[in-house]
Protein backbone atom coordinates (compact mmCIF):
# COMPACT_ATOMS: atom_id res chain seq x y z
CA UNK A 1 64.30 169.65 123.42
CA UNK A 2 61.39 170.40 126.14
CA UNK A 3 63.28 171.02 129.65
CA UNK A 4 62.87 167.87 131.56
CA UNK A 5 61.15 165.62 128.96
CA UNK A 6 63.14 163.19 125.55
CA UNK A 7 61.62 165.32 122.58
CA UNK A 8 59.44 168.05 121.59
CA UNK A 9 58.17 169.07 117.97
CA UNK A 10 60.36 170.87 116.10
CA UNK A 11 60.38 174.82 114.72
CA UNK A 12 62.13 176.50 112.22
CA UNK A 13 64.26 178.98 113.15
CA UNK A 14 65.72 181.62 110.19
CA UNK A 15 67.10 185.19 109.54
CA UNK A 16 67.07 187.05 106.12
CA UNK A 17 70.64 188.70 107.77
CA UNK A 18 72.70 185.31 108.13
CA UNK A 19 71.77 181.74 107.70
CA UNK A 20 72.29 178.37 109.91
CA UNK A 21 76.00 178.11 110.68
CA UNK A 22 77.27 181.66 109.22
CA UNK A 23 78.54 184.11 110.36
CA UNK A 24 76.37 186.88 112.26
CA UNK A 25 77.02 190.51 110.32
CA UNK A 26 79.19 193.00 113.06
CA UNK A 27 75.86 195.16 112.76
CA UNK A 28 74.54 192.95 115.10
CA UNK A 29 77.57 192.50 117.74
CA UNK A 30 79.52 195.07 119.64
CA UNK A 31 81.38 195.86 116.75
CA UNK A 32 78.67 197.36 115.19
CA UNK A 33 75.18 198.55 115.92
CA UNK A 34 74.62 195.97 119.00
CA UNK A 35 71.32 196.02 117.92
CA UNK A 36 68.92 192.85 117.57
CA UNK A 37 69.19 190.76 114.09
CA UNK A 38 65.33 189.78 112.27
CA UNK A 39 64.46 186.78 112.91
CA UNK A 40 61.24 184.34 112.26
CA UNK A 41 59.79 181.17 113.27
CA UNK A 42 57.94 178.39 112.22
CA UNK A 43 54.12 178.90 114.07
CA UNK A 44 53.85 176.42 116.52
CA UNK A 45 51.22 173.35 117.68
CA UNK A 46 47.43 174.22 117.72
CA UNK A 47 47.84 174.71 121.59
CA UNK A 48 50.48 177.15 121.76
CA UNK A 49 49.99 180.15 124.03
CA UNK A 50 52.82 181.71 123.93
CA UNK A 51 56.85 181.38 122.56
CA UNK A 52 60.31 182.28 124.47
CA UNK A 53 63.91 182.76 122.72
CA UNK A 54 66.74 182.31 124.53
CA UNK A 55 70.20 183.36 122.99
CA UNK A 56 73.35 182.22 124.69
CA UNK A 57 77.13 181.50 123.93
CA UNK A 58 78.37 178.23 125.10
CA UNK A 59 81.97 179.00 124.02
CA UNK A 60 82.53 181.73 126.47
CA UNK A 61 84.93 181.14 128.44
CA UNK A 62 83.30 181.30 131.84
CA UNK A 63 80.46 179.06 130.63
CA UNK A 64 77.81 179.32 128.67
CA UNK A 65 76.64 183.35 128.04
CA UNK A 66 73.17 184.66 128.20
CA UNK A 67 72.48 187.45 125.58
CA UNK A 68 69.11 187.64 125.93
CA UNK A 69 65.56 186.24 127.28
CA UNK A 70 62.63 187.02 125.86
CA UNK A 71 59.13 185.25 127.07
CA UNK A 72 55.08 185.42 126.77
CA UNK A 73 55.70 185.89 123.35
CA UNK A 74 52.20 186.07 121.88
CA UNK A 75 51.31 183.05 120.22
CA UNK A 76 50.18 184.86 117.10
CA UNK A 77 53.96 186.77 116.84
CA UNK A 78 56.29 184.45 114.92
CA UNK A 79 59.02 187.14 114.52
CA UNK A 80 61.32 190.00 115.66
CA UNK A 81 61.95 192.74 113.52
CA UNK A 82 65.56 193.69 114.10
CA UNK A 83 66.28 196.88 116.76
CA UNK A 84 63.93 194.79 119.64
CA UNK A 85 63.73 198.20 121.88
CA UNK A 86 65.15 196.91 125.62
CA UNK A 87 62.41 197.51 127.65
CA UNK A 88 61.37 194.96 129.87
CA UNK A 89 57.84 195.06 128.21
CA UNK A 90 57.11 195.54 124.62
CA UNK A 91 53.38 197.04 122.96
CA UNK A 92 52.69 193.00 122.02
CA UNK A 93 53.09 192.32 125.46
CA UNK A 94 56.27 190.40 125.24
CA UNK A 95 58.69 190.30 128.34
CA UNK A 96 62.63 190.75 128.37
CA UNK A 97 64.61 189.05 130.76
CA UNK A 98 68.35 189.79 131.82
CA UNK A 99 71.37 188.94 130.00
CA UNK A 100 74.38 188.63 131.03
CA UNK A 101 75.61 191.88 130.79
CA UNK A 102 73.32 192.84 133.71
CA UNK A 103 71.05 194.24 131.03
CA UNK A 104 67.06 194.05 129.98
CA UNK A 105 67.02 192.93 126.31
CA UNK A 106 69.45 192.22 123.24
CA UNK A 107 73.33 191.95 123.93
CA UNK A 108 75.13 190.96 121.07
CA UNK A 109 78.01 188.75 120.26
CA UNK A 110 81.30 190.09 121.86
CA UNK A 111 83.51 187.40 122.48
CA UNK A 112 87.47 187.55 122.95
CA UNK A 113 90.12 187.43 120.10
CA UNK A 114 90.21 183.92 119.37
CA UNK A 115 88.34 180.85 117.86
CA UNK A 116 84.67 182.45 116.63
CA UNK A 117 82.13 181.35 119.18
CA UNK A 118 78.60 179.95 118.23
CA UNK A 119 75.56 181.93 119.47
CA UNK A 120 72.47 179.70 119.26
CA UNK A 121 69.00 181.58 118.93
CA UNK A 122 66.54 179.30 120.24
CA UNK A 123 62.48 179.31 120.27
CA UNK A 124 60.19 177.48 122.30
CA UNK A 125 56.34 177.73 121.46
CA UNK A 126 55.20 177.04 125.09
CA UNK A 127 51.26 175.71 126.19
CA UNK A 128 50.75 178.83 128.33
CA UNK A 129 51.68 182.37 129.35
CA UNK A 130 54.53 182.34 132.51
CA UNK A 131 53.76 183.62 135.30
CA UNK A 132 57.12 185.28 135.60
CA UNK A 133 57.11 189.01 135.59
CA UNK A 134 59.63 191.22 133.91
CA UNK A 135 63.65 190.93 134.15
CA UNK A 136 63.40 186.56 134.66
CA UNK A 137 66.36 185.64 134.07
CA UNK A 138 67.73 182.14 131.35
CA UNK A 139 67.72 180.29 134.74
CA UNK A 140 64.23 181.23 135.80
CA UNK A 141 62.89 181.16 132.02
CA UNK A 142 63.90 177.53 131.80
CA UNK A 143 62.53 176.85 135.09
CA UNK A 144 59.43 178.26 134.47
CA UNK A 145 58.83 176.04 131.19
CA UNK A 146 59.55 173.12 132.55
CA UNK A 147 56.87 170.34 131.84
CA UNK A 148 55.43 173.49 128.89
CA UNK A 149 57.87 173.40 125.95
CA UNK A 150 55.46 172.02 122.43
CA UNK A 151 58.42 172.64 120.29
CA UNK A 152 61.55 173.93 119.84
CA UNK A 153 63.90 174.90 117.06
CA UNK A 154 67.25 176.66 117.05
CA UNK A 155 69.32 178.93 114.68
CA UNK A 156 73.11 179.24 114.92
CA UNK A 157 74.83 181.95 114.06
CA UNK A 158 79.29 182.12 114.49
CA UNK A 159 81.22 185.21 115.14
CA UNK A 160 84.64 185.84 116.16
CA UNK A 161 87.40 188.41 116.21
């Protein structure tokens, strides 16, 4: 849903490593690799400038977890390859925020012994480029699209130990 607003168009969200609802492969958590999974989108309105992914972990249990932010997307990119390097800006031109680790980039799924948590993987195809400069973090992301947001679609993935 568009920050602020009752409904915006909707994307599709996927990744050829798990699907809606399953569980994320350890390759992609700290148990593994840490590294970024692939992932695609549906391409947005006519008047999309630009997309932004937020992923996030509203199980954790201090509140809800930023793993990472990712913005000014180009609107012709409709995918991540997985291994997204963590620099704050990438050759496309794409920005990286700051997790909650107190890191640029990907974090993966790392969550206590317990119940699995759900990590949702959203993308918003936004009507403009943000003026918001490397290292934003969720909070300023979501500020910053306020009132921008065409659509939005989300993919959840579930890991636990």
């Amino acid at each position: 849903m568009r920050p602020g607003t009752a409904q915006a168009a909707k994307l599709d969200v996927r990744s050829p490593v798990f699907a809606n609802g399953d569980r994320i492969p350890a390759k992609y958590t700290c148990d593994g690799e840490d590294v970024s999974p692939p992932m695609d989108w549906s391409k947005g309105p006519t008047a999309t400038e630009s997309y932004a992914v937020i992923m996030d972990d509203p199980d954790a249990p201090g509140g809800t977890f930023t793993h990472w932010v990712a913005y000014n997307i180009p609107y012709n990119v409709a995918r991540f390859e997985e291994y997204v390097t963590a620099l704050e800006r990438l050759d496309d031109g794409t920005l990286q925020g700051k997790n909650h680790f107190g890191r640029i980039g990907y974090g993966g799924p790392c969550p206590p012994p317990g119940k699995p948590h759900h990590y949702r993987f959203n993308v918003y195809a936004l009507d403009t480029m943000l003026g918001l400069g490397p290292g934003a973090t969720k909070e300023d992301l979501l500020k910053a699209m306020s009132g921008h947001v065409l659509a939005q679609g989300e993919l959840i993935g579930i890991y636990g130990r």
